[in-house]
Every structure is written in structure tokens, then in C-alpha cells.
Protein backbone atom coordinates (compact mmCIF):
# COMPACT_ATOMS: atom_id res chain seq x y z
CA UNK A 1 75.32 118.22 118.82
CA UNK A 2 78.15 120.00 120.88
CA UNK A 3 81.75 120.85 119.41
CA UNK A 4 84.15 119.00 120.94
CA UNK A 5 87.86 118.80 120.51
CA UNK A 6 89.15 114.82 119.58
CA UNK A 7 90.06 113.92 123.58
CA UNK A 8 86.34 115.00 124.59
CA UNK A 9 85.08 112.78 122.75
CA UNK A 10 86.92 109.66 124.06
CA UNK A 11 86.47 110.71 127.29
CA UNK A 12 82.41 111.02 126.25
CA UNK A 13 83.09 107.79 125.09
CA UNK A 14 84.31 106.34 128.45
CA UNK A 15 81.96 108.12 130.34
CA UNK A 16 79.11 106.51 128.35
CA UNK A 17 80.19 102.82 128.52
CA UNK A 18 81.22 103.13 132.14
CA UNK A 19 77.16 104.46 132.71
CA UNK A 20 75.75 101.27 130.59
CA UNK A 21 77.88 98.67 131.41
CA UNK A 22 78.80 98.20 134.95
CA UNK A 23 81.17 95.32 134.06
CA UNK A 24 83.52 98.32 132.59
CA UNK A 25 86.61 98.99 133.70
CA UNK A 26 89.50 101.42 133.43
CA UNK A 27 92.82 101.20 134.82
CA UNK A 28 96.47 102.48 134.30
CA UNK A 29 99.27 104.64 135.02
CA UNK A 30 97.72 107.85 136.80
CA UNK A 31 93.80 107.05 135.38
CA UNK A 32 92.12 107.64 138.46
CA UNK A 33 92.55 110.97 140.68
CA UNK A 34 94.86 112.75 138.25
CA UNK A 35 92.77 111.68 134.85
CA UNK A 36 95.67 110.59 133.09
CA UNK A 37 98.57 112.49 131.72
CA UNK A 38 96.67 114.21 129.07
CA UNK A 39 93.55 114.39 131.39
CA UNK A 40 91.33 111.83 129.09
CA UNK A 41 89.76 110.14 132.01
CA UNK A 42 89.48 113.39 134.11
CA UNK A 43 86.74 113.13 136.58
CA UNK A 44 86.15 109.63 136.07
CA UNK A 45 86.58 108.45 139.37
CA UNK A 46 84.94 110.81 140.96
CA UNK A 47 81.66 109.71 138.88
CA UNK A 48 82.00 106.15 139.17
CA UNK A 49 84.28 105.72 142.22
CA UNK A 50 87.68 103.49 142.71
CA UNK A 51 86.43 100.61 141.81
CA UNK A 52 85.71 101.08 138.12
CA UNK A 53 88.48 103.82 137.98
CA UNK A 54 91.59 103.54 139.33
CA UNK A 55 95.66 104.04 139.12
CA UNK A 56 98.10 101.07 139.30
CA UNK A 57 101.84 100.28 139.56
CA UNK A 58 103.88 101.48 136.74
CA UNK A 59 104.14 98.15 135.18
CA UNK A 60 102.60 97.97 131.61
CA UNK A 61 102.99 93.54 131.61
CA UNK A 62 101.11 93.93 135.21
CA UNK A 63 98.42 95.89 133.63
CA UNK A 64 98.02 93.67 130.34
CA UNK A 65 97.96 90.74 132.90
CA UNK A 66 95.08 92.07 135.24
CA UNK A 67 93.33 92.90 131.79
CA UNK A 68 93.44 89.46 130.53
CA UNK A 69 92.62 87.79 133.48
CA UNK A 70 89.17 90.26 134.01
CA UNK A 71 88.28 89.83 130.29
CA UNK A 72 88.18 85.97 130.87
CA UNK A 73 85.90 86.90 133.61
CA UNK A 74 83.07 88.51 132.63
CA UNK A 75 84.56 92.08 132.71
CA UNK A 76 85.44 94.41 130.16
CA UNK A 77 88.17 95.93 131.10
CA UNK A 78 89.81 98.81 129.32
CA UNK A 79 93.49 99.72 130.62
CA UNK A 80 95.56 102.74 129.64
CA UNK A 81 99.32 102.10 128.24
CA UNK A 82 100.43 106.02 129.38
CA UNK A 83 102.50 105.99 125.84
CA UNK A 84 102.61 103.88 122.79
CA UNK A 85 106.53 103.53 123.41
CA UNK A 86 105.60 101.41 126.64
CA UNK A 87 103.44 98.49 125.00
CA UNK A 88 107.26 96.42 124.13
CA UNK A 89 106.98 96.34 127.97
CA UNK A 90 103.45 94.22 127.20
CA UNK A 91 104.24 92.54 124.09
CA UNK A 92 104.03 89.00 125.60
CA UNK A 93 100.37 89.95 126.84
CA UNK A 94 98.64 91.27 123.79
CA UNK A 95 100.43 89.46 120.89
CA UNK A 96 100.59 85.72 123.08
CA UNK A 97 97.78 85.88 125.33
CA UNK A 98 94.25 88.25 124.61
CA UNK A 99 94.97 88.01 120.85
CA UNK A 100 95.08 83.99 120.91
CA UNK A 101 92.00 83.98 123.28
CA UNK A 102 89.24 83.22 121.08
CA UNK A 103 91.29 80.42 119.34
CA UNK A 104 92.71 78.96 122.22
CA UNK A 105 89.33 78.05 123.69
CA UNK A 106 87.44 77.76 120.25
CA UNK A 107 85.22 80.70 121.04
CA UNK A 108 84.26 79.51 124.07
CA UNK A 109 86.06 82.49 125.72
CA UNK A 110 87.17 85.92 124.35
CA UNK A 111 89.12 88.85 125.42
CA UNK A 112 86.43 91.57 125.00
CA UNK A 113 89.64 94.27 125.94
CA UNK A 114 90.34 97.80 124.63
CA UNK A 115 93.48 99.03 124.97
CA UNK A 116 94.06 102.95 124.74
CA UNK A 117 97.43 104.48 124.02
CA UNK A 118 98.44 107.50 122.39
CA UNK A 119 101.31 107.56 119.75
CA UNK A 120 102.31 109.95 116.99
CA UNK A 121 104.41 113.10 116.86
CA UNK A 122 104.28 116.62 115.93
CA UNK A 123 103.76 117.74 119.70
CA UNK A 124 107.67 117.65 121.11
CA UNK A 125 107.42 114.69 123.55
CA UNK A 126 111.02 112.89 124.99
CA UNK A 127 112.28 109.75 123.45
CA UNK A 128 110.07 106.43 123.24
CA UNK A 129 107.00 108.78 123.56
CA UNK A 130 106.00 109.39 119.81
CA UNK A 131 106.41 106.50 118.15
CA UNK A 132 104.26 105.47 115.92
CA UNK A 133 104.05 101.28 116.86
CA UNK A 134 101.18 99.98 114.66
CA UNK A 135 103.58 98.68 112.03
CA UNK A 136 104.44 96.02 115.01
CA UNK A 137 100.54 95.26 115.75
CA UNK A 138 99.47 95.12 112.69
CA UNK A 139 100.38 91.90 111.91
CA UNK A 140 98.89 89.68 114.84
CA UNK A 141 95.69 87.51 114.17
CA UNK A 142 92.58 87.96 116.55
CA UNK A 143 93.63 92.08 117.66
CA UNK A 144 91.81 94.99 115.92
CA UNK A 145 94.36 98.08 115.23
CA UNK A 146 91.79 101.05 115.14
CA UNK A 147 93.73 104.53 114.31
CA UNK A 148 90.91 107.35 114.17
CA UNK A 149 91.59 110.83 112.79
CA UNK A 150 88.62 112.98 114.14
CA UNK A 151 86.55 113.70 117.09
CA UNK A 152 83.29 112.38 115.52
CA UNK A 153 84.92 108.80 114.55
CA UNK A 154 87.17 108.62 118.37
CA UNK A 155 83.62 108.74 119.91
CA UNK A 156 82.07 106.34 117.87
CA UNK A 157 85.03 103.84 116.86
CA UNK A 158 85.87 103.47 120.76
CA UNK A 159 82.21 102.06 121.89
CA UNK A 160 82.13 100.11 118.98
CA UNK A 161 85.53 98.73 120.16
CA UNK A 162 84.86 98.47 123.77
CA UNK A 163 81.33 96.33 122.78
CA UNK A 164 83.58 94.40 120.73
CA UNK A 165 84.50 90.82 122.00
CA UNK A 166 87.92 90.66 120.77
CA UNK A 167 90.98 92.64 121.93
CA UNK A 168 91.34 96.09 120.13
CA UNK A 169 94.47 98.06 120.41
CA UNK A 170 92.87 101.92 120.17
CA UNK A 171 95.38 104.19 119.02
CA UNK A 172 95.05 107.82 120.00
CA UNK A 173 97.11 110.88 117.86
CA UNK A 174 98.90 113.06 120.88
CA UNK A 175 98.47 116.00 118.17
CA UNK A 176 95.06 115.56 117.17
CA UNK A 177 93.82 115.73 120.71
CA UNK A 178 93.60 119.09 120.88
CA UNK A 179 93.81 120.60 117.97
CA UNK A 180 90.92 119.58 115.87
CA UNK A 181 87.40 119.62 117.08
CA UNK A 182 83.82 118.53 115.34
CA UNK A 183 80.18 118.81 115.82
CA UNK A 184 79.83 115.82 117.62
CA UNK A 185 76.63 114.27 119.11
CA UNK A 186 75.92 114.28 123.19
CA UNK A 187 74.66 110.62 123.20
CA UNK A 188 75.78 107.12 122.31
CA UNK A 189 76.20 106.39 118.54
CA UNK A 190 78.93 103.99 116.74
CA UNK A 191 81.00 104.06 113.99
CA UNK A 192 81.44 100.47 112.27
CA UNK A 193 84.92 98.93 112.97
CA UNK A 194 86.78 97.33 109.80
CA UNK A 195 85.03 99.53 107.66
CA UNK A 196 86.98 102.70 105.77
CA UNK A 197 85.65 106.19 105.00
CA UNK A 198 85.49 108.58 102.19
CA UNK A 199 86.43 111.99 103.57
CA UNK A 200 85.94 113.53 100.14
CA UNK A 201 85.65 112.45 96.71
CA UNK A 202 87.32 112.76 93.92
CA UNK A 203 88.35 111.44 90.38
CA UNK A 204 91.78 112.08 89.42
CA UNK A 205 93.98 109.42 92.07
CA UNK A 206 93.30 108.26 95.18
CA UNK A 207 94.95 109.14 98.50
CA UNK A 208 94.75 106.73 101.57
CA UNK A 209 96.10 107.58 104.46
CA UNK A 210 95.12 107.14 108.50
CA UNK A 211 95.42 109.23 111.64
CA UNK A 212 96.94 112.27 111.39
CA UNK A 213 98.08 111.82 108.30
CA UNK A 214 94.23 112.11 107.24
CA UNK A 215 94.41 116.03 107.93
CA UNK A 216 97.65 116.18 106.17
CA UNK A 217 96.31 114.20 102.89
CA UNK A 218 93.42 116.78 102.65
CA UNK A 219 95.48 119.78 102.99
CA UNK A 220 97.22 118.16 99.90
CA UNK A 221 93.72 117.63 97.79
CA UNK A 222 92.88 121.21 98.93
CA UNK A 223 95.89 122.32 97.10
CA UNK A 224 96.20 120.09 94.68
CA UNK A 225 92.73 121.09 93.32
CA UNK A 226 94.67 124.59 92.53
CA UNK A 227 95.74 122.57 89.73
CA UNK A 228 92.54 120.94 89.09
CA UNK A 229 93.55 118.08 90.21
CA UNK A 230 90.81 116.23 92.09
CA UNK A 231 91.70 113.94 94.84
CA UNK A 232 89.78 111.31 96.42
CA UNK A 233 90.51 110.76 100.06
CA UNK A 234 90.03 107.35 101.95
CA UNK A 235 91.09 107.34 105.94
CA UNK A 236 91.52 103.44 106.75
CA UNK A 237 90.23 104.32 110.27
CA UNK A 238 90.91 100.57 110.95
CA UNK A 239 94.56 99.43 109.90
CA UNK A 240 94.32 95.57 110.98
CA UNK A 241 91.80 94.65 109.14
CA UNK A 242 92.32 96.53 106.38
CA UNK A 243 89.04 97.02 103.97
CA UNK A 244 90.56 96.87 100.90
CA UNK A 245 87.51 96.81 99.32
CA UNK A 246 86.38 100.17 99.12
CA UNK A 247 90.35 101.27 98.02
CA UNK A 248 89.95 98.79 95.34
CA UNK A 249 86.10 100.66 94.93
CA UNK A 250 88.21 103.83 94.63
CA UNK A 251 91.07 103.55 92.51
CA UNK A 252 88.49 101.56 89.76
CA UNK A 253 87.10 105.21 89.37
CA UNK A 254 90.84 107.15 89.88
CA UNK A 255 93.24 104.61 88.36
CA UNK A 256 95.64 105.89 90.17
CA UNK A 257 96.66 105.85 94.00
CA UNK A 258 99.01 107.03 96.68
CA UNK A 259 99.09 106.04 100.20
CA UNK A 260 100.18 108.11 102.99
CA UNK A 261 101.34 107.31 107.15
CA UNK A 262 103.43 108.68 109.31
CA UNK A 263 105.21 105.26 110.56
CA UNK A 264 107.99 104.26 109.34
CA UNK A 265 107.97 102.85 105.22
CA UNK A 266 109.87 99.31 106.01
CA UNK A 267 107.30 96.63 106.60
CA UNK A 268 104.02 99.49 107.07
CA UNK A 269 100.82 99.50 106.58
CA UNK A 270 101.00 101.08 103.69
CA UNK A 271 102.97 98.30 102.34
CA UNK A 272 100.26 96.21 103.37
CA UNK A 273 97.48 98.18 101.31
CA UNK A 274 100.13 98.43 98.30
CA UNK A 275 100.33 94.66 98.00
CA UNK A 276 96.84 94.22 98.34
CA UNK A 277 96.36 96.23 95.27
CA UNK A 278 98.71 94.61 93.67
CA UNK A 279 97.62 91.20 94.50
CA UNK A 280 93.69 92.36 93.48
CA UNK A 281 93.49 95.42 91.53
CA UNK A 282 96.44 96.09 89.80
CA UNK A 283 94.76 96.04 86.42
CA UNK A 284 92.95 99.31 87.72
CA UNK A 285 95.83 101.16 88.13
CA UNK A 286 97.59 103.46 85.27
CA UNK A 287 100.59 103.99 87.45
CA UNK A 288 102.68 102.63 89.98
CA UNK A 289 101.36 102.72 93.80
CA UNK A 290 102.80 105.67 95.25
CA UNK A 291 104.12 105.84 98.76
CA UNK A 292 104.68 108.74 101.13
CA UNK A 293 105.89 107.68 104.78
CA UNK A 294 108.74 108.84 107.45
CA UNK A 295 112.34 107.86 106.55
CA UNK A 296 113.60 104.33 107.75
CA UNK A 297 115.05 105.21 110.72
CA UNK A 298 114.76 105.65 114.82
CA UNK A 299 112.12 108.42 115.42
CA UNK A 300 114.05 111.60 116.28
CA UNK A 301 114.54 114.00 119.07
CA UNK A 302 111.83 116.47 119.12
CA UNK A 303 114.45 119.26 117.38
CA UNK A 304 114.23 117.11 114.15
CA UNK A 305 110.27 115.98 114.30
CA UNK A 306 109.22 118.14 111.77
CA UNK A 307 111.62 117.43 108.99
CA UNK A 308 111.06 113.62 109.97
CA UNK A 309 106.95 113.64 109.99
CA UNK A 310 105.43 113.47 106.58
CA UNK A 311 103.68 116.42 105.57
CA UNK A 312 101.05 118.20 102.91
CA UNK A 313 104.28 119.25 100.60
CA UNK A 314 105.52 115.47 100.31
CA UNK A 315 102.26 114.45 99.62
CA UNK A 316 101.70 116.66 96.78
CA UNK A 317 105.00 115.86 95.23
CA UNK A 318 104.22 112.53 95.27
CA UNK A 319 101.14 112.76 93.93
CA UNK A 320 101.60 115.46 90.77
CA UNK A 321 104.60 112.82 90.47
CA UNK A 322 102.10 109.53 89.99
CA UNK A 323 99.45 111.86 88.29
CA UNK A 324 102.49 112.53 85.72
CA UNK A 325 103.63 109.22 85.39
């Protein structure tokens, strides 16, 4: 076991699948001889040369393309979008092409792809680099959305994705990468896809939240159990699929629940997981679903991030709010 901050262990996660599998591949803006713009793939390269490593043209559909057009031949590539903000440029690719794969050719052929992008805010980045996109992903049969929150579960979520046959869009949290870390183990291990965790347990309401917003929603039990108020806390971990049924598991127990992301509210996850509940467990619930999520609107200028990014406050409010109802 070695502590290592939430970008060391994707890059120990690349560095593993590029040793076992020499049908792996990574590509993108900068990948190769620079290690990316945050450094993820750092010394990559070097290790496994330019052929399983290397930097192309700043054209996100170009990349998409090459990645399609490997995965249908034996490779398994996995290509670097520098910023969430640039997949519109790729759209076409992922939602009309690698997604459709298996059904186009009745599982005769797959797109065994992992896409890595980082999104999120909280870290001061220009316009079009923050954004958090899954709300647009989400939604498209045959591609995984996988959104970890920790070091141990990045490791671990992103082999199981890149041994995964079907296209998985692998969302990375610009904040998180450096500024949490975990006891982590050296060698290979997985962490099931399409399967949520519970981070901590509790019996009063239950919080569900994803990414960053994971850190934020147990800064809220922490201080919400000031009041003894005791919070259980579920991070999705996977957003498409979403596994309802241990939130359903939960709020049997709580009877209450509030769910928490930093995306936009219109048309969100979270709205997703609220109709579920409706749709399936609504008798369980004492109180209506609670929502916390950023404000309907274009994400802001880095000046204004902080007011705009849902934090531990809201998500108390909210929740001595349903816990009151």
C-alpha cells in the first residue's frame, strides 16, 4: 500500500494496462513527451515507446475517429480529450459511432474504448475548461459514464473500464487530482463498474452524490452529526448506469433522501436518480426528494466559481430542510 494523490493512481492505472496488454493504446493532445497537461501520462512514452504513447493533431473528431477505427481492430485504445469542454468537438464519434457498435453488428464487434477527460471546477481554469458535461452523456445507450471521487476507486474503476468491451467515457475531477490522496495498493486490483458505494452509513436521510461532490456531501454528514443527525452517504461512482438499487436499499432504512452534483439541475443526473425513486420507491420516502445542484445557467468565469459550485453549506440546508419536512 503506498499513498497516492487521485492522478497517481490513474497514471498507475495506465501504466499497468499498458504492461499487460500490449494491444493498449494511448493517444491525444500532448500525451506523449510532455505527459499531458496535468502530467497524467508522464513518463509513459519513455516506458513503452511512441508507438503505444504518443501526441496527435489538435483535433478531438480525428482522435475519436482513430479510436473507433483501432477498437474495431483488435486494439484497445484509450485517447485523451485534453478538457471535457472539447468532447462537442467529438460528439458525432462517441454518441453515433463507438456507442452504437455493439448493436450495429449484433455483438459481433464492440468498441472496447476508454475515453479520459477531466471536467469540474473549483481550480480557476478559462472558459469551456470546467464544465461539467455528463448531463449530455448520460443519456446515450451502449457508453458507460464512470465519475470517481477518490484515488483508491480512479485506480480500480479505470482497469475495470479499460478491460471493458464497451465504450466508457472516464471522467476525471481537475480538483480532486491533487488534493486528496489514499492508501492505495501498488498492484492491479478493480473496482466493479455499475455498482455504487457506501462511503459511510447512516440512518437519518440519505445523501447521494458523485465526484467531487462526494467530499463535499461528507463534510455535510460530518457536520450535520453536530446535530445528531446521521447521514448515510452513497457516491454513484457510475452515473450511466445508475444502480438504483442500493439508493432504493438506502432510503428503505433513512426514508428520506437528498441528492447532490455539481452539473447543472435542468435535465441532471440527479433528476435521473429522483425519478427513479419516484417511479420505484416512493412509498419509502417520508419527504420529498431533495435536490442540491449548480444554478441553471452557463458555467462562470473563474471570479464567480465558488459562489456557482455547490458546497457543504447548501447541502446542509437542504438537508436539515427535508429532515424538517
Amino acid at each position: 500500500m503506498t499513498k497516492k494523490s487521485y492522478i497517481q493512481a490513474i497514471t498507475d492505472a495506465l501504466d499497468i494496462m499498458l504492461k499487460e496488454d500490449p494491444k493498449t493504446l494511448i493517444f491525444g493532445e500532448d500525451v506523449g513527451k510532455n505527459g499531458g497537461v496535468f502530467r497524467t501520462t508522464q513518463g509513459l512514452q519513455e516506458k513503452y515507446g511512441e508507438d503505444r504513447v504518443f501526441d496527435t493533431p489538435l483535433a478531438e473528431s480525428g482522435i475519436m475517429g482513430l479510436a473507433i477505427g483501432l477498437g474495431l481492430t483488435g486494439w484497445r485504445p484509450i485517447p485523451e480529450i485534453q478538457f471535457m469542454g472539447f468532447t462537442f468537438e467529438a460528439v458525432d464519434s462517441i454518441a453515433g459511432q463507438m456507442a452504437r457498435m455493439r448493436f450495429r453488428f449484433n455483438g459481433k464487434k464492440t468498441s472496447p474504448i476508454t475515453i479520459r477527460t477531466p471536467y469540474g471546477g473549483g481550480t480557476h481554469t478559462a472558459e469551456m475548461h470546467s464544465d461539467n458535461l455528463e448531463n449530455f452523456f448520460t443519456g446515450i445507450p451502449g457508453l458507460r459514464v464512470v465519475m470517481p471521487s477518490n484515488p483508491y476507486d480512479a485506480k480500480g474503476l479505470l482497469i475495470s473500464s479499460i478491460e471493458n468491451n464497451d465504450p466508457v467515457l472516464f471522467l476525471e475531477n481537475l480538483k480532486l487530482y491533487r488534493s486528496v490522496k489514499d492508501d492505495i495498493p501498488d498492484e492491479k486490483y478493480t473496482v466493479p463498474l455499475d455498482k455504487a458505494n457506501v462511503v459511510q452509513e447512516g440512518n437519518d436521510i440519505t445523501i447521494v452524490a458523485y465526484g467531487a461532490q462526494v467530499q463535499e456531501a461528507q463534510k455535510a454528514a460530518e457536520e450535520l452529526a453536530k446535530d445528531n443527525i446521521s447521514c448515510e452517504v452513497i457516491d454513484l461512482r457510475t452515473v450511466s448506469p445508475i444502480d438504483t438499487e442500493t439508493i432504493f436499499k438506502s432510503i428503505e432504512k433513512t426514508h428520506k433522501v437528498v441528492i447532490v452534483q455539481e452539473a447543472q439541475k435542468m435535465a441532471g443526473v440527479g433528476a435521473q436518480v429522483a425519478s427513479a425513486i419516484a417511479e420505484d420507491a416512493i412509498l419509502s420516502l417520508d419527504a420529498p426528494v431533495g435536490r442540491v445542484a449548480a444554478p441553471d445557467s452557463v458555467y462562470p468565469f473563474a471570479q464567480a466559481e465558488e459562489v456557482w459550485i455547490p458546497r457543504k453549506a447548501e447541502i446542509v440546508e437542504k438537508v436539515k430542510e427535508i429532515i424538517n419536512y
